[in-house]
N, C-alpha and C. Protein backbone atom coordinates (compact mmCIF):
# COMPACT_ATOMS: atom_id res chain seq x y z
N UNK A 1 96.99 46.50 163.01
CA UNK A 1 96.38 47.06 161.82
C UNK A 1 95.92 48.48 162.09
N UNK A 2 96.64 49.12 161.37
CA UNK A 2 95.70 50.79 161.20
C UNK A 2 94.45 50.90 160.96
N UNK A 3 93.64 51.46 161.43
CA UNK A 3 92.33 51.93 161.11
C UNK A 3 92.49 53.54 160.35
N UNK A 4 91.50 53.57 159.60
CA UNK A 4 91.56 54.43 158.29
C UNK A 4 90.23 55.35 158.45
N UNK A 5 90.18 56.77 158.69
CA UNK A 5 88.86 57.60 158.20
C UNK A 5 88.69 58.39 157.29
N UNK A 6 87.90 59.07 157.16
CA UNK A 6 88.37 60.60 155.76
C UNK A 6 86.76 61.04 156.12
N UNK A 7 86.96 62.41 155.81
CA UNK A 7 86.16 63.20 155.64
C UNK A 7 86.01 63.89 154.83
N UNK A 8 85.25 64.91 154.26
CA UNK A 8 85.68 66.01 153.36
C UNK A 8 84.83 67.30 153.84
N UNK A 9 85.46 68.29 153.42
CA UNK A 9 85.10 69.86 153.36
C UNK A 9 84.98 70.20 151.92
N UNK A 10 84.48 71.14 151.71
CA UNK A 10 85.02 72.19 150.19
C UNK A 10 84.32 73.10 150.39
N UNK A 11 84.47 74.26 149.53
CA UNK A 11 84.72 75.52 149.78
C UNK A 11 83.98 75.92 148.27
N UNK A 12 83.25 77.17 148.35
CA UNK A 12 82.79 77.69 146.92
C UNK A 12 83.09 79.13 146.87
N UNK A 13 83.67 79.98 146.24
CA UNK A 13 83.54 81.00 145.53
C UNK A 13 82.81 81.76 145.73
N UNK A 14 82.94 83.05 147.02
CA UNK A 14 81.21 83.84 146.49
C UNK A 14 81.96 85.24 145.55
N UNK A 15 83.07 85.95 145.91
CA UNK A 15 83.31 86.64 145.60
C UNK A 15 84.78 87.26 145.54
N UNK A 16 85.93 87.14 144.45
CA UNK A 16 87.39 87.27 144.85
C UNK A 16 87.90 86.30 145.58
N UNK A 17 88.81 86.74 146.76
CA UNK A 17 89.22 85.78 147.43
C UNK A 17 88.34 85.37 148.58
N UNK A 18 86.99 85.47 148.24
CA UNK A 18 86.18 85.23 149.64
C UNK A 18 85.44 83.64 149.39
N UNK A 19 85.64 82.81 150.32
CA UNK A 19 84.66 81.40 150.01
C UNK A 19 84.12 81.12 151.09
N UNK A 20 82.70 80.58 150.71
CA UNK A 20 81.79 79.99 151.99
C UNK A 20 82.27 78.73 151.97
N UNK A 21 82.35 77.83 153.37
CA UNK A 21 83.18 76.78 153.66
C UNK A 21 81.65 75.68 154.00
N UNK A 22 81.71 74.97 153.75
CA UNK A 22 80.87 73.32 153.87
C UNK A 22 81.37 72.89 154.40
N UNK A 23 81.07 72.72 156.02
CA UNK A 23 81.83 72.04 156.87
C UNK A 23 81.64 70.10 156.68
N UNK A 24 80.71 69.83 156.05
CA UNK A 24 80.58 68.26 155.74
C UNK A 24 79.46 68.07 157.09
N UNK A 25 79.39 68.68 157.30
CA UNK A 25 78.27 68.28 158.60
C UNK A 25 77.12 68.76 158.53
N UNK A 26 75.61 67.74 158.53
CA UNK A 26 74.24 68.43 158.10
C UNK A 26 74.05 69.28 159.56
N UNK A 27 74.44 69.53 160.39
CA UNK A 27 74.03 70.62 161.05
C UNK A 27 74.28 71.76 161.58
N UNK A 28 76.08 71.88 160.98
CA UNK A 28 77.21 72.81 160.79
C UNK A 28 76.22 74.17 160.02
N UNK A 29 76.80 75.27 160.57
CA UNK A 29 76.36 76.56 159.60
C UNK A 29 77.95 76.55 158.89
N UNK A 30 77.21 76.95 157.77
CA UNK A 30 78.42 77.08 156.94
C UNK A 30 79.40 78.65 157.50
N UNK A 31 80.63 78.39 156.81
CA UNK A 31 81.53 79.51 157.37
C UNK A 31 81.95 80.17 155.92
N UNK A 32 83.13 80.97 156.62
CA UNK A 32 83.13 82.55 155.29
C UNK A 32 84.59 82.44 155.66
N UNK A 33 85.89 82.09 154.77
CA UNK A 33 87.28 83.04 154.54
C UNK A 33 87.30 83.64 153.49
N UNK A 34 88.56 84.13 153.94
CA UNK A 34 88.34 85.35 152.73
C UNK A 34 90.67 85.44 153.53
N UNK A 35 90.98 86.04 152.39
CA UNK A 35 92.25 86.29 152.41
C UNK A 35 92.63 87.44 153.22
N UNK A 36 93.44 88.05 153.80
CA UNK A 36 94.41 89.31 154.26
C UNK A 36 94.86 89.91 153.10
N UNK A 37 94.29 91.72 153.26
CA UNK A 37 94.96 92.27 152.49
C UNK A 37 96.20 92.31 152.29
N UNK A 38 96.84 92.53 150.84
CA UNK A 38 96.08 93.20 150.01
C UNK A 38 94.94 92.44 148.78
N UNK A 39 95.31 90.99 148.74
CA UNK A 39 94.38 90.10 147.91
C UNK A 39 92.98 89.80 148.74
N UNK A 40 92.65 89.64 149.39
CA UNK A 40 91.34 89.60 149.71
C UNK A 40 91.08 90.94 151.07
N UNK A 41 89.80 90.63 151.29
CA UNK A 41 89.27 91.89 152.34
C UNK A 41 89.41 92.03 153.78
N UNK A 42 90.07 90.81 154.33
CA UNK A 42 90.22 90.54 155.24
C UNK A 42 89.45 90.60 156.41
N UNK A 43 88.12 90.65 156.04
CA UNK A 43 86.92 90.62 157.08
C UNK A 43 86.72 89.74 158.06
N UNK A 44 87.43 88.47 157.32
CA UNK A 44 86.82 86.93 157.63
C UNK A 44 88.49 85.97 158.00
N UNK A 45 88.09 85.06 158.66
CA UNK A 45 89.82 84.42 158.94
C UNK A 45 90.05 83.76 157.58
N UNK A 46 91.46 83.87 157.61
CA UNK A 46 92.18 83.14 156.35
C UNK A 46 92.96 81.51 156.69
N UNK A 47 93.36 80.94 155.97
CA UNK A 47 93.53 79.78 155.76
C UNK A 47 94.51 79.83 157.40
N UNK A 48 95.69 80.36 157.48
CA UNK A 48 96.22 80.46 158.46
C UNK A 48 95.82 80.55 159.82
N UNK A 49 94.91 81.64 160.07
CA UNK A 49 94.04 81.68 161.30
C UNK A 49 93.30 80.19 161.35
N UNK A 50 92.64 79.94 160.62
CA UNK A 50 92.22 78.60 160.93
C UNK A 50 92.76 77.36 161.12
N UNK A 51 94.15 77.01 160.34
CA UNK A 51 95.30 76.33 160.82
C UNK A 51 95.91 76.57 162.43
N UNK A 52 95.77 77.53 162.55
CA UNK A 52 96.37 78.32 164.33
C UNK A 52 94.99 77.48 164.66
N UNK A 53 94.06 77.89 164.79
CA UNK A 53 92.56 77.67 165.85
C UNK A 53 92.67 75.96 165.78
N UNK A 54 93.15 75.44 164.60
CA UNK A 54 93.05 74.20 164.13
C UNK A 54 93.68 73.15 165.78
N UNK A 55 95.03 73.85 165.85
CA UNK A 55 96.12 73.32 166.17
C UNK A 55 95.53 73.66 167.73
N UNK A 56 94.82 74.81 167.80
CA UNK A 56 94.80 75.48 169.53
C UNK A 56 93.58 74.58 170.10
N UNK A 57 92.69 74.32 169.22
CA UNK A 57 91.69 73.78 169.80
C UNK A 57 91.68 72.42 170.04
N UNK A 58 92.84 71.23 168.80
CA UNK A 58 92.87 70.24 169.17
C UNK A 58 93.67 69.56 170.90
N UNK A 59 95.00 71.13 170.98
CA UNK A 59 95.73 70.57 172.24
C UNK A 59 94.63 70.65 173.53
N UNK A 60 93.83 71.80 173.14
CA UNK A 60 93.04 72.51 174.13
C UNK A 60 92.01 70.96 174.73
N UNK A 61 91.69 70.77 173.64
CA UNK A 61 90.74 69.37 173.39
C UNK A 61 91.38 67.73 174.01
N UNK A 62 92.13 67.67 173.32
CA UNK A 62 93.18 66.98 173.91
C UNK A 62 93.52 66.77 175.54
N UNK A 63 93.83 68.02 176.08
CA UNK A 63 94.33 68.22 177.73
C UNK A 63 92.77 68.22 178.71
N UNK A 64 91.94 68.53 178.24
CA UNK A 64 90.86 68.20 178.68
C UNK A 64 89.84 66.66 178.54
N UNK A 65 90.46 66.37 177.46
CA UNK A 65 89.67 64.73 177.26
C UNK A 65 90.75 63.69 178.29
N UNK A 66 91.77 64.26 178.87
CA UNK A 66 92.97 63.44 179.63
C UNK A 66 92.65 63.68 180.86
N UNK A 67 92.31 65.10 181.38
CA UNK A 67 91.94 65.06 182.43
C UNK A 67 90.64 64.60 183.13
N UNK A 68 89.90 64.71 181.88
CA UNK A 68 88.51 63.82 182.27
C UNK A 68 88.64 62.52 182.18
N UNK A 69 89.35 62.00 181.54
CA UNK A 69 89.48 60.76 181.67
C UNK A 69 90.44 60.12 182.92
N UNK A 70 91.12 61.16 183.42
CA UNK A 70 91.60 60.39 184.92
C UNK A 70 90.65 61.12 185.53
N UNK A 71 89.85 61.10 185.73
CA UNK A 71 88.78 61.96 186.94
C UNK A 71 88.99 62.77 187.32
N UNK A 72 89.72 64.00 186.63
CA UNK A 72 90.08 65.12 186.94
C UNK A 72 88.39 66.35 186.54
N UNK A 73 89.24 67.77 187.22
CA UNK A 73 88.11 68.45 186.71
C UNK A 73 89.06 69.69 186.34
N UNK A 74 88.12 69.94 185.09
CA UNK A 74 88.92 71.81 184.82
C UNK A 74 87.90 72.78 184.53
N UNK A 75 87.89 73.82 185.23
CA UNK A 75 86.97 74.87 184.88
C UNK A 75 87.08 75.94 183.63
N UNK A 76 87.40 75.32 183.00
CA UNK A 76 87.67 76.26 181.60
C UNK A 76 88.99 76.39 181.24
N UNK A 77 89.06 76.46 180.02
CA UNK A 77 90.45 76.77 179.57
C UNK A 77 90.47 78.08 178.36
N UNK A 78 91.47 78.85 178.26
CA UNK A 78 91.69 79.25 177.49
C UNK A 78 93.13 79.32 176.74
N UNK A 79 93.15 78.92 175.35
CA UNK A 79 94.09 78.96 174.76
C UNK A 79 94.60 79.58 173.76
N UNK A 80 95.68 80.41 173.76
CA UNK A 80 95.53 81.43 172.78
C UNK A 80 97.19 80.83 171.26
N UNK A 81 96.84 81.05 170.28
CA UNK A 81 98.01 80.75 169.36
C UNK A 81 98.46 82.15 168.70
N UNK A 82 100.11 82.11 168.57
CA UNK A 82 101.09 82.80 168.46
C UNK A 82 101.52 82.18 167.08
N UNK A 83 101.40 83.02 165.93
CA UNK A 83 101.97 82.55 165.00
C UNK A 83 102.75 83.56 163.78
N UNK A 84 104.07 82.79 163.82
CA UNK A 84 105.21 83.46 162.92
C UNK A 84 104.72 83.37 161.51
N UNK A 85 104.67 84.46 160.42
CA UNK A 85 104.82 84.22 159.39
C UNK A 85 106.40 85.41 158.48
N UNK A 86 106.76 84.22 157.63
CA UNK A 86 108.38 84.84 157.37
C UNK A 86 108.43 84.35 155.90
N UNK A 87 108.28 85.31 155.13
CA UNK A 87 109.14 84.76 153.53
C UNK A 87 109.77 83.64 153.46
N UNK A 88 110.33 82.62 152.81
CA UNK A 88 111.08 81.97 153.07
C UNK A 88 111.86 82.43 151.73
N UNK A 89 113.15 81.40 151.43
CA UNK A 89 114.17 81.85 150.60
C UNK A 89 113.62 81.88 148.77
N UNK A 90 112.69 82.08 148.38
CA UNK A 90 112.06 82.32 147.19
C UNK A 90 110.97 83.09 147.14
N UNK A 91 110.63 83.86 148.28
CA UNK A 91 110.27 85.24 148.76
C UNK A 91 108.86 84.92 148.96
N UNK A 92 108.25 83.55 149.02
CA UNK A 92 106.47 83.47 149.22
C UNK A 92 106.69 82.98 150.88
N UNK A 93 106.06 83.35 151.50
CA UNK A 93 105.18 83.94 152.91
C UNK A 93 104.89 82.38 153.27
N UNK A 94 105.78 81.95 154.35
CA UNK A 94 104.97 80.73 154.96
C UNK A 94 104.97 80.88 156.68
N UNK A 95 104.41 80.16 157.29
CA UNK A 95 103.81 79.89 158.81
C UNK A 95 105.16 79.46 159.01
N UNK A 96 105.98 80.10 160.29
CA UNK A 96 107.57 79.32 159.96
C UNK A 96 107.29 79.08 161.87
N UNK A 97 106.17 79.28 162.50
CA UNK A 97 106.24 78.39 163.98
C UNK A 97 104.90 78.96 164.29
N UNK A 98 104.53 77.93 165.44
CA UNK A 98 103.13 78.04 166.09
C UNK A 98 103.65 78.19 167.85
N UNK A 99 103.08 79.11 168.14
CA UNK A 99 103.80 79.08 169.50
C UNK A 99 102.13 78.71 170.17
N UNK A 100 101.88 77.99 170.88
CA UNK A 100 100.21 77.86 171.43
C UNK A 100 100.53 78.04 172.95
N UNK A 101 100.01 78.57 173.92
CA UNK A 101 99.77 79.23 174.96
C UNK A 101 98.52 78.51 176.02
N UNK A 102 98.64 77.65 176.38
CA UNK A 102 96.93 76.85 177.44
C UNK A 102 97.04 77.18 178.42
N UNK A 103 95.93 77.64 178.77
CA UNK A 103 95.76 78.53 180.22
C UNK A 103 94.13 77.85 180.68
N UNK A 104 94.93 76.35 181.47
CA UNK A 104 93.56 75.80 182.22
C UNK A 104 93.52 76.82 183.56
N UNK A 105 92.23 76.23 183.91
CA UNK A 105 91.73 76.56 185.33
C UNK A 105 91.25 75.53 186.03
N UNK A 106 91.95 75.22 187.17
CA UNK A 106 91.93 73.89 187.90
C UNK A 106 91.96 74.07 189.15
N UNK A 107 90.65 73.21 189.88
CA UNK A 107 90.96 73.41 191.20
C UNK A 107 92.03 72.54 191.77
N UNK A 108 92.52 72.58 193.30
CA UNK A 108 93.51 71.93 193.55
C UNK A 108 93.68 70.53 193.69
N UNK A 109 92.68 69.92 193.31
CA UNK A 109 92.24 68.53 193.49
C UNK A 109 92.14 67.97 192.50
N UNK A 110 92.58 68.66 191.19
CA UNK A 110 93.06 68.24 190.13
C UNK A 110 94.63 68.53 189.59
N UNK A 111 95.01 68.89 190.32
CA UNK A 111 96.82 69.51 189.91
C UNK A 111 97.49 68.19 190.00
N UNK A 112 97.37 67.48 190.18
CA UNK A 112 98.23 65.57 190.23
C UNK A 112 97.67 65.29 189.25
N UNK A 113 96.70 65.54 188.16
CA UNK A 113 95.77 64.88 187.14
C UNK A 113 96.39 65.86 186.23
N UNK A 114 96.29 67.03 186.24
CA UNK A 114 97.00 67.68 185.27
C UNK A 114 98.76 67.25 185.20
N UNK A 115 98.95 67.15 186.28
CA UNK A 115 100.69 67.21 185.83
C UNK A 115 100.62 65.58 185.02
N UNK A 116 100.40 64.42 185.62
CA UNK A 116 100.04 63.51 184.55
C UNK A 116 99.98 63.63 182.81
N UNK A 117 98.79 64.35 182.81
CA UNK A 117 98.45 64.60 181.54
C UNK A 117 99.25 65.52 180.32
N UNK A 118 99.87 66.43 181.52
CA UNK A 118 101.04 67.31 181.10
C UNK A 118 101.88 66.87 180.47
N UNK A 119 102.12 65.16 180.71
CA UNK A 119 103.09 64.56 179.74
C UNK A 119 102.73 63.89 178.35
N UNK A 120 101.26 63.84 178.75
CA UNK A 120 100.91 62.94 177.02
C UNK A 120 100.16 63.31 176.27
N UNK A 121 99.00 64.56 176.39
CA UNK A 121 98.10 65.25 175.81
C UNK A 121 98.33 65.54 174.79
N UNK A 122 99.95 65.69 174.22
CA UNK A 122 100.16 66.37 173.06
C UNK A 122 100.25 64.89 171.85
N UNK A 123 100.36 64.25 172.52
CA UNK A 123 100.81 62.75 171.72
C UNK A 123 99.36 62.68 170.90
N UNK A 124 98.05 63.09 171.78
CA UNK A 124 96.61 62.45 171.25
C UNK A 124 96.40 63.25 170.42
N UNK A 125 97.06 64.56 170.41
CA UNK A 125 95.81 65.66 169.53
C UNK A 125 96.43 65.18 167.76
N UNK A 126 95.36 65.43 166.98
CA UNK A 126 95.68 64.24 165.76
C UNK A 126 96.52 65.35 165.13
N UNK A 127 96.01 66.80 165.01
CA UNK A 127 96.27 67.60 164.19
C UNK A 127 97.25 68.70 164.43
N UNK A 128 97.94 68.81 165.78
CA UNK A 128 99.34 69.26 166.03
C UNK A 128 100.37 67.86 165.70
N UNK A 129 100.21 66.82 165.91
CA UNK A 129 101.22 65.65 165.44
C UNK A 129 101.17 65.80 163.84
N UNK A 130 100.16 66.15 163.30
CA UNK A 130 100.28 66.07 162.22
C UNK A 130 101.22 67.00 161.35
N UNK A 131 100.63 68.02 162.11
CA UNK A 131 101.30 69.77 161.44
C UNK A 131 102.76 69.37 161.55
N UNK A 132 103.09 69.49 163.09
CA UNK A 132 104.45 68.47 163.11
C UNK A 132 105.38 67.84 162.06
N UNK A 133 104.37 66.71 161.59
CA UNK A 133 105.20 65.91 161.05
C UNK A 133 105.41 66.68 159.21
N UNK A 134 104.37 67.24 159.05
CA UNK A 134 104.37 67.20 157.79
C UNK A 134 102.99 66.44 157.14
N UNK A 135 102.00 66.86 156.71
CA UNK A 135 101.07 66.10 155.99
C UNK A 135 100.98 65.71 154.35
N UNK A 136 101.56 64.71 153.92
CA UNK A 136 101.44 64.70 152.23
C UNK A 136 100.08 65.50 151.68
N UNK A 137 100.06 66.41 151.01
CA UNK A 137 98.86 66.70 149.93
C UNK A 137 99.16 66.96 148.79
N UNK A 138 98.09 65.84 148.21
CA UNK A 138 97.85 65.85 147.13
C UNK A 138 96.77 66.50 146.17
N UNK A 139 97.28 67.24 145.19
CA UNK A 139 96.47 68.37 144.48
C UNK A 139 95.90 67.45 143.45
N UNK A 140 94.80 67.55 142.88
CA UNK A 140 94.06 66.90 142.23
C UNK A 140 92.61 68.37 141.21
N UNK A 141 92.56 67.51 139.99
CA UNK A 141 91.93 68.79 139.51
C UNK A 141 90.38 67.91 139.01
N UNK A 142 89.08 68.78 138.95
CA UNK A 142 87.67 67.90 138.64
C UNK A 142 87.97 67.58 137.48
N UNK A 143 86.94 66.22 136.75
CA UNK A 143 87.12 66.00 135.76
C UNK A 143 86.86 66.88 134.47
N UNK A 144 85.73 67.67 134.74
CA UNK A 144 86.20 68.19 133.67
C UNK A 144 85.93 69.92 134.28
N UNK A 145 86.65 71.02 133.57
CA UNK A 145 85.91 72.39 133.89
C UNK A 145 84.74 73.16 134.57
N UNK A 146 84.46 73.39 135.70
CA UNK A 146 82.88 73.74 135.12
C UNK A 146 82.17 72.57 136.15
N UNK A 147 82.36 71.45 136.11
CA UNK A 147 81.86 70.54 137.17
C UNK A 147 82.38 70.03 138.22
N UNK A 148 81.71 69.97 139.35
CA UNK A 148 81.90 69.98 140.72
C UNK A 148 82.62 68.61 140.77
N UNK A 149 83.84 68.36 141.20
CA UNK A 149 84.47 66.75 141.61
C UNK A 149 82.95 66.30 142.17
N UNK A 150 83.40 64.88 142.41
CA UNK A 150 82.35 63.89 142.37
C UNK A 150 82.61 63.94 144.22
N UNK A 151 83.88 64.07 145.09
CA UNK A 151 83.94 64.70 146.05
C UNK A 151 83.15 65.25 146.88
N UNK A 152 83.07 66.32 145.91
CA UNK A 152 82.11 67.86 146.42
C UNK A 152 80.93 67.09 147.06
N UNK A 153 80.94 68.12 148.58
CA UNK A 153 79.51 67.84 148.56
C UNK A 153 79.16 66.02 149.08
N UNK A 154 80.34 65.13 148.90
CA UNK A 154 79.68 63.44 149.57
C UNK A 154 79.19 63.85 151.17
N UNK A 155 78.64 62.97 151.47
CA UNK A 155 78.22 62.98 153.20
C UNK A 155 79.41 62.64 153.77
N UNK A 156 80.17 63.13 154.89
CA UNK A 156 80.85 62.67 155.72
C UNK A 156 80.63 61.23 157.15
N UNK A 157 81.32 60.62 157.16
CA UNK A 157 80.87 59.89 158.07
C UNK A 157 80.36 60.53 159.15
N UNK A 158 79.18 59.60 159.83
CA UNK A 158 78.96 60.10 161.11
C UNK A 158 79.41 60.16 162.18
N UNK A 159 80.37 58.66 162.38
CA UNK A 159 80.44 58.32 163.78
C UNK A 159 82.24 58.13 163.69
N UNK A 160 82.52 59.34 163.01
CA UNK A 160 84.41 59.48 163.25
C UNK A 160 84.58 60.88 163.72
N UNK A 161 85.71 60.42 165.14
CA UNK A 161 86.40 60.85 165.66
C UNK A 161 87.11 62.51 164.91
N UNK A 162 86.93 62.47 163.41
CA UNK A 162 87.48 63.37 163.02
C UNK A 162 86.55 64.50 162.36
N UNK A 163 85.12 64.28 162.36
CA UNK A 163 84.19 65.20 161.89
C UNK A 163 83.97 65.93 163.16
């Protein structure tokens, strides 16, 4: 049997293409995108940058919850994401590859724990398998004008894996 979670985010309007983000978490500071010129100001990351960080932080996350879990140790990692964007054939602008880059730091008494992990880390992270595969979304509009979905704003669970 599958086990099932959900969370939610949403996002409000402060100005153009700029929105403060509700992470669903009471102790999250809220965050700020805003679009790449020429439609928004580009001060702040856009949907894309955060899809990249999305993807970098879960493998990053991932290769480190594997190595701790065989009793390995890593002294930091850094991971950096590489990402293509290309028109596609009806001329709107999509993400057409993620190239991600992990640069652990390991002493030598963990290099048998990393090469291990080297093979399955990518299997755990939820949200590169996902990107991967393709995620169904579904667009949905509030009931009426003017008022916030009933959505907006619920508490997120506490004790999932995905908040």
């Amino acid at each position: 049997m599958m086990a099932s979670q959900e969370f939610k985010v949403a996002i409000r309007q402060m100005e153009h293409f700029r929105f403060e983000v509700d992470w669903g978490l009471p102790t999250a500071e809220k965050g700020i995108v805003d679009e790449a010129p020429p439609l928004g100001g580009g001060a702040e990351p856009n949907p894309a940058r955060l899809l990249a960080v999305a993807v970098a932080h879960c493998l990053s996350s991932s290769l480190l919850f594997c190595i701790e879990k065989a009793h390995g140790h890593c002294d930091g990692i850094t991971t950096t994401a590489h990402v293509r964007v290309e028109r596609n054939e009806r001329g709107r602008w999509r993400l057409t590859r993620l190239r991600i880059i992990l640069d652990p730091r390991l002493p030598a008494e963990s290099r048998a724990t990393f090469e291990r992990c080297r093979e399955l880390f990518e299997d755990y992270c939820i949200v590169t398998e996902s990107v991967r595969k393709g995620i169904p979304v579904d667009v949905e509009w509030a009931p009426s004008p003017g008022q916030p979905s009933p959505a907006v704003g619920a508490p997120s669970p506490g004790n999932s894996p995905l908040t």
